[in-house]
C-alpha atoms as a PDB file:
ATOM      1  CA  UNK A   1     -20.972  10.047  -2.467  1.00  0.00           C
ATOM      2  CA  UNK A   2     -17.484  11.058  -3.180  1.00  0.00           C
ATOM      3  CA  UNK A   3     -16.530  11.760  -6.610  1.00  0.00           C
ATOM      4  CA  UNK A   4     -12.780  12.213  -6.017  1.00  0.00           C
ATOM      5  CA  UNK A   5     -10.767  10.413  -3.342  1.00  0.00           C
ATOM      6  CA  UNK A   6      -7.624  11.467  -1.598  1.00  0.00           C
ATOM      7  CA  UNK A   7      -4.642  10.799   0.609  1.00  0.00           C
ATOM      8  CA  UNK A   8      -1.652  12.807   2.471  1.00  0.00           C
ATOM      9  CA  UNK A   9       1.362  11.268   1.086  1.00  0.00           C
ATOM     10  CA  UNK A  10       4.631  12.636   2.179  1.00  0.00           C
ATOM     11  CA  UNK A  11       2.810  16.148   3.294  1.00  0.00           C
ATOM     12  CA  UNK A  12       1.418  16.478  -0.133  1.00  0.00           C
ATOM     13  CA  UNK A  13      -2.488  15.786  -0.616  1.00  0.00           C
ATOM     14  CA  UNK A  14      -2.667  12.964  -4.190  1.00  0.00           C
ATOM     15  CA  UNK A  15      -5.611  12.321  -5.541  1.00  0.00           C
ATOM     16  CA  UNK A  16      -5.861   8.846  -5.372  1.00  0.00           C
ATOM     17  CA  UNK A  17      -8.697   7.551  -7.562  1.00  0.00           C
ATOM     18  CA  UNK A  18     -11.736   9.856  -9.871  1.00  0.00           C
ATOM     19  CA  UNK A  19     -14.981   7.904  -9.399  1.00  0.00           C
ATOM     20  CA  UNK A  20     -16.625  10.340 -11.818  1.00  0.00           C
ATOM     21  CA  UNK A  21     -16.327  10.478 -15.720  1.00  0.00           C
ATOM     22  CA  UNK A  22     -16.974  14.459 -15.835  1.00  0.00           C
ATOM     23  CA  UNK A  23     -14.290  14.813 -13.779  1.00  0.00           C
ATOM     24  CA  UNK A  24     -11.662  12.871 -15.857  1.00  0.00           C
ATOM     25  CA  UNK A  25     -13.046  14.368 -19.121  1.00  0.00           C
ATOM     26  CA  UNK A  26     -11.693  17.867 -17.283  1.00  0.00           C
ATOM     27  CA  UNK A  27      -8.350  17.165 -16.316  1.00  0.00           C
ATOM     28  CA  UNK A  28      -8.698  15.417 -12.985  1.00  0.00           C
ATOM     29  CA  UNK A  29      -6.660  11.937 -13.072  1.00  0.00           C
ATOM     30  CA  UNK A  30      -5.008   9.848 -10.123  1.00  0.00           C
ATOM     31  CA  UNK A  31      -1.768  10.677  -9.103  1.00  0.00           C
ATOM     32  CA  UNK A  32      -2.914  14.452  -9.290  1.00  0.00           C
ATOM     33  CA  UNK A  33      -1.592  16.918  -6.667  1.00  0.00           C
ATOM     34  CA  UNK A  34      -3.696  19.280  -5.144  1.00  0.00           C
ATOM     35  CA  UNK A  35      -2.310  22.661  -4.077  1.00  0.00           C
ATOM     36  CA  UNK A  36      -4.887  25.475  -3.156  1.00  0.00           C
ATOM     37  CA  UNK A  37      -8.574  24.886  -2.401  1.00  0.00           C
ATOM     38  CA  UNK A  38     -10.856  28.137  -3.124  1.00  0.00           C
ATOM     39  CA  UNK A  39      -7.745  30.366  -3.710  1.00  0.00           C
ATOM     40  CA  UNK A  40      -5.940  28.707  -0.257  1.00  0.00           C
ATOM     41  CA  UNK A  41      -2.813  26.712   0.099  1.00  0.00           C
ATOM     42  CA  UNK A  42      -4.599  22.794   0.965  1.00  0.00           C
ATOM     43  CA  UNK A  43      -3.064  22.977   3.925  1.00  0.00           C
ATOM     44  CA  UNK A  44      -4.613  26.264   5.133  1.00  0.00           C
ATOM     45  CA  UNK A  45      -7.634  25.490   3.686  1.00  0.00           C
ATOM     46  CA  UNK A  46      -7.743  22.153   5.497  1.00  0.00           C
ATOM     47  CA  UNK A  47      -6.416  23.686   9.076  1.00  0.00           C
ATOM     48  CA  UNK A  48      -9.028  26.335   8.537  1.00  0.00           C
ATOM     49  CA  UNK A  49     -12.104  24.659   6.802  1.00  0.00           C
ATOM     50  CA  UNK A  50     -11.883  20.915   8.016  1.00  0.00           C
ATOM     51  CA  UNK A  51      -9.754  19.968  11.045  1.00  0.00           C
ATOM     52  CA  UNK A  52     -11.914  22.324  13.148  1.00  0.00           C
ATOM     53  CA  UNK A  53     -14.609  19.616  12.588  1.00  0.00           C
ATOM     54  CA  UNK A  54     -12.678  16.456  12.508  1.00  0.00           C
ATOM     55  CA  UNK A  55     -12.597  13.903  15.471  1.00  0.00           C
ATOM     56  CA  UNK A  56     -10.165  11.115  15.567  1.00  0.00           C
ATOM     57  CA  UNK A  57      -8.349   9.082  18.375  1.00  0.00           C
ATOM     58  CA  UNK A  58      -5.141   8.907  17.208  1.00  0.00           C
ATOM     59  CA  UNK A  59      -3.093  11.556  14.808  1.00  0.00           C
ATOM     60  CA  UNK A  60      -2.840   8.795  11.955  1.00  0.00           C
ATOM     61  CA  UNK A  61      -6.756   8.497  12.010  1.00  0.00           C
ATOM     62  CA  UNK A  62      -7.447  12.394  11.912  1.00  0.00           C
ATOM     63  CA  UNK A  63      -4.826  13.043   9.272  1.00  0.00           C
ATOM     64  CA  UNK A  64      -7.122  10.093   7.390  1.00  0.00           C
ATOM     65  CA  UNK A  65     -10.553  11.887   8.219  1.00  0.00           C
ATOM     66  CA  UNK A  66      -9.264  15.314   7.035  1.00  0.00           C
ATOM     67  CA  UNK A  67      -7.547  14.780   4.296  1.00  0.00           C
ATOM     68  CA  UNK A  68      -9.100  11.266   2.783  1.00  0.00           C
ATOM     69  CA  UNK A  69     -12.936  11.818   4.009  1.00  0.00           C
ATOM     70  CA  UNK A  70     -13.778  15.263   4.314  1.00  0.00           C
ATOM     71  CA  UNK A  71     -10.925  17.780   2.521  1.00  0.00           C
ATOM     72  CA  UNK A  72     -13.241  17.905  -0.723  1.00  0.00           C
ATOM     73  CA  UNK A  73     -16.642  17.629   1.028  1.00  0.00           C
ATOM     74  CA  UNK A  74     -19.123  21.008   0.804  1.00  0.00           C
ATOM     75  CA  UNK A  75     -21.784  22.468  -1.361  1.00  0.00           C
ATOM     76  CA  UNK A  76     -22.539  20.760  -4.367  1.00  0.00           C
ATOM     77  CA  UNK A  77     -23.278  24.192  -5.581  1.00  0.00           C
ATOM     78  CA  UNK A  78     -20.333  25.476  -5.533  1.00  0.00           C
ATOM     79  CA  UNK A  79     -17.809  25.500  -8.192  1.00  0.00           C
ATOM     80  CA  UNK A  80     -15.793  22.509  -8.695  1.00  0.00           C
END
């Protein structure tokens, strides 16, 4: 289950909605912008981490599977 949803909105990745109440309590809020991932720009982490892995059929559809499904998905180990 995702805890933290988000979109590509004008080349910028927005959190769009925190499904979890530990989250929020830390800081995390909609509207949020993301900017590095594990010490990576979002971008580079995305290009490196995630689009390797991502199918779609059109460009609007993979942009929507990498950064709305899959950007934040991983270990639930790791840090957060």
């Amino acid at each position: 289950m995702r805890r933290i949803k988000t979109r590509l909105v004008e080349d910028r990745v927005i959190i769009t909605d925190v499904l979890n109440d530990s989250l929020r309590s830390r800081g995390l809020k909609q509207g949020s912008e993301i900017l590095a991932i594990d010490g990576l720009d979002v971008h580079d982490y995305a290009d490196k981490h995630v689009a390797p892995y991502a199918s779609a059929s059109t460009p609007h559809d993979r942009e929507l599977q990498i950064y709305g499904h899959f950007l934040l998905s991983g270990c639930v180990s790791e840090p957060a």
